[in-house]
C-alpha atoms as a PDB file:
ATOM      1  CA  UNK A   1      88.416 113.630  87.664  1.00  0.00           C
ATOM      2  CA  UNK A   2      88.924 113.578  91.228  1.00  0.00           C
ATOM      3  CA  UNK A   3      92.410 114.416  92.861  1.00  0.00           C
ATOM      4  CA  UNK A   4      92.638 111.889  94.909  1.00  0.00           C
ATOM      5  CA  UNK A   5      92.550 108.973  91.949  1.00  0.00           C
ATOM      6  CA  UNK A   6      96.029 110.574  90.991  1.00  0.00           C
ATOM      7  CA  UNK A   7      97.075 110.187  94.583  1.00  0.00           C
ATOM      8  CA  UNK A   8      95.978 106.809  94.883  1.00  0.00           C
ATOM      9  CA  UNK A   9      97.496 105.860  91.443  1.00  0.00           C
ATOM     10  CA  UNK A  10     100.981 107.423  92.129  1.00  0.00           C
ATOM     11  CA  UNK A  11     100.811 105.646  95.768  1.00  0.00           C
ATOM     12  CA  UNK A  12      99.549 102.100  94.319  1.00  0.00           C
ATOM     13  CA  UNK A  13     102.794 102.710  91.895  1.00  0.00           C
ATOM     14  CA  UNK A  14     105.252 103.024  94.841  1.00  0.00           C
ATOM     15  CA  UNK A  15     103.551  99.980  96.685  1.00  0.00           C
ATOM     16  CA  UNK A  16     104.062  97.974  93.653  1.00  0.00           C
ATOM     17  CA  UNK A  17     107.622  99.146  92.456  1.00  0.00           C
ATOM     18  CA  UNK A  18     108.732  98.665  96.597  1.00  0.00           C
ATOM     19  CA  UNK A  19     107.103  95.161  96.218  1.00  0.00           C
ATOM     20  CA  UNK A  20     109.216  94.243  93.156  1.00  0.00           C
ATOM     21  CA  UNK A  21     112.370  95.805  94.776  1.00  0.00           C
ATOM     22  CA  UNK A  22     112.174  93.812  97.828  1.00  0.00           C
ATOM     23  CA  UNK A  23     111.557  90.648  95.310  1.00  0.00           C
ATOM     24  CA  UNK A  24     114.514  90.882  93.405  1.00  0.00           C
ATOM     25  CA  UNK A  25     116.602  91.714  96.653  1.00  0.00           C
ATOM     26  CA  UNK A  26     114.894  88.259  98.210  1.00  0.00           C
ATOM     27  CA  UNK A  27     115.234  86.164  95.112  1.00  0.00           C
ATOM     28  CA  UNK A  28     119.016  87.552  94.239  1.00  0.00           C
ATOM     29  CA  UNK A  29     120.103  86.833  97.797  1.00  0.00           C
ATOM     30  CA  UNK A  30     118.283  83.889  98.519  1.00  0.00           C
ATOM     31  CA  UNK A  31     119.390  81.839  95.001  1.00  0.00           C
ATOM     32  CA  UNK A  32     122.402  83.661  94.496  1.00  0.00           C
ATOM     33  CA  UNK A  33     124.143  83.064  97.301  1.00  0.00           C
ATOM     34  CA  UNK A  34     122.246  79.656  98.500  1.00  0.00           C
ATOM     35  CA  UNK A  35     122.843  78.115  95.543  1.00  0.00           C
ATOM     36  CA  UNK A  36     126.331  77.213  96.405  1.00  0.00           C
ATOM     37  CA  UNK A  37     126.854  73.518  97.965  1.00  0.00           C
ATOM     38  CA  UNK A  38     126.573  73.580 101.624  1.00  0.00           C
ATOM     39  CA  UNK A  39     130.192  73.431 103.148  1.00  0.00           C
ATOM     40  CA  UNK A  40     130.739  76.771 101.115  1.00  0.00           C
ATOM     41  CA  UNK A  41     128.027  78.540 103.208  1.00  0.00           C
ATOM     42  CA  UNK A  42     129.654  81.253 105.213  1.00  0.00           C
ATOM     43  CA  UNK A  43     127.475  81.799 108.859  1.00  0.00           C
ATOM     44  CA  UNK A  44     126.271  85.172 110.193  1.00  0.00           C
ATOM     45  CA  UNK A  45     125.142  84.900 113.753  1.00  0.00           C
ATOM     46  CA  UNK A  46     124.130  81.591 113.068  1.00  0.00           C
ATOM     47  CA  UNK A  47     122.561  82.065 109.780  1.00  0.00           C
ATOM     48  CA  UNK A  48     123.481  81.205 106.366  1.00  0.00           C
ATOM     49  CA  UNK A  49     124.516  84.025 104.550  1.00  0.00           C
ATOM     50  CA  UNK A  50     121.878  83.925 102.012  1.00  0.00           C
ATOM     51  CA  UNK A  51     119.145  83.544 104.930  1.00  0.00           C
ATOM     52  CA  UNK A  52     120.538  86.437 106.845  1.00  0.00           C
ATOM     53  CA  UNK A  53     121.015  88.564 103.652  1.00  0.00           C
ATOM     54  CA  UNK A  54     117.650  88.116 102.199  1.00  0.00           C
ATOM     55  CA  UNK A  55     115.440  87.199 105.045  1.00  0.00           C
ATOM     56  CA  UNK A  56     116.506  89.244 107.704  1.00  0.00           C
ATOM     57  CA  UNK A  57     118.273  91.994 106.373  1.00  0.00           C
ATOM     58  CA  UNK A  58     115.691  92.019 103.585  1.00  0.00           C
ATOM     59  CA  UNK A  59     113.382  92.463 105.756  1.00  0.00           C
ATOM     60  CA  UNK A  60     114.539  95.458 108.329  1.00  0.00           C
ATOM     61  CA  UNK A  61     115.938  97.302 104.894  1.00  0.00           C
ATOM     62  CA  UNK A  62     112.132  96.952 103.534  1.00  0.00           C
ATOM     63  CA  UNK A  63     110.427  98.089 107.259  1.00  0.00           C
ATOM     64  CA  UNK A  64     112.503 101.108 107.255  1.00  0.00           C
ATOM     65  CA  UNK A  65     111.358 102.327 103.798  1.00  0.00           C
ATOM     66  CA  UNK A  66     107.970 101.843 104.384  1.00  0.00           C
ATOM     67  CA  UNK A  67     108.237 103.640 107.275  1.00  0.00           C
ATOM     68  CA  UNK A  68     109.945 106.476 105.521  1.00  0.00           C
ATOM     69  CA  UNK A  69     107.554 106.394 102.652  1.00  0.00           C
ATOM     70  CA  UNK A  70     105.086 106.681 104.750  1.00  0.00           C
ATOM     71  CA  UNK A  71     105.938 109.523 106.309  1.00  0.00           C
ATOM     72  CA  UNK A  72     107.826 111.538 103.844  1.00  0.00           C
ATOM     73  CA  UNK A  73     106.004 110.581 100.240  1.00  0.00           C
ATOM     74  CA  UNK A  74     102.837 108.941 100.864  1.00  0.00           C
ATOM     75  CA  UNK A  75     100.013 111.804 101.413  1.00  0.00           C
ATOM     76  CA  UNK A  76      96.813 111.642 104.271  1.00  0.00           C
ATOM     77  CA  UNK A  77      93.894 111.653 101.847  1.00  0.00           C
ATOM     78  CA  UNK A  78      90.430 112.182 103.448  1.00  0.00           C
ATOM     79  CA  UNK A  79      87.644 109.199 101.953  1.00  0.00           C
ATOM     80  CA  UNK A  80      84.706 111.860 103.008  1.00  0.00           C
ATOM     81  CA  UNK A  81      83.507 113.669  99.996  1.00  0.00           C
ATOM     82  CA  UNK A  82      83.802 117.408  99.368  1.00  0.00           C
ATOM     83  CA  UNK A  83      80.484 119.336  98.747  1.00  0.00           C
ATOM     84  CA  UNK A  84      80.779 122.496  97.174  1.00  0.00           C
ATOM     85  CA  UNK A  85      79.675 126.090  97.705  1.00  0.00           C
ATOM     86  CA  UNK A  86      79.652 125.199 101.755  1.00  0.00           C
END
């Protein structure tokens, strides 16, 4: 079996597990704290809470680790195919 299948299987793994993270950070933000009735809502610059929590903050919190995933986990693979004996 080729090396790179257990590359691309680990990596597909973090893509999905980071996927269901920033899900249930969304979804537990967004319904958890918007689910109140409106005259509760507390405002960060100008956002709901929930919003800012899940939308925004979700958001930079998710950009940062796929930046560091990127380039501290995730490996360079090469697609070109390896002859041998050359």
């Amino acid at each position: 079996m080729d090396p790179r299948f257990k590359i691309a299987h680990r990596e597909a793994l973090i893509g999905v597990g980071l996927a269901i993270a920033h899900f249930i950070w969304w979804f537990g933000f967004a319904y958890g704290l918007g689910s109140r009735p409106v005259e509760e809502y507390a405002y960060i610059l100008g956002f709901p809470d929930w919003f800012f929590y899940s939308c925004i903050v979700g958001f930079i919190l998710i950009c940062v680790t796929v930046i560091v995933l990127a380039k501290f986990v995730l490996k360079d693979v090469s697609f070109e195919e390896e002859e041998e004996g050359l």
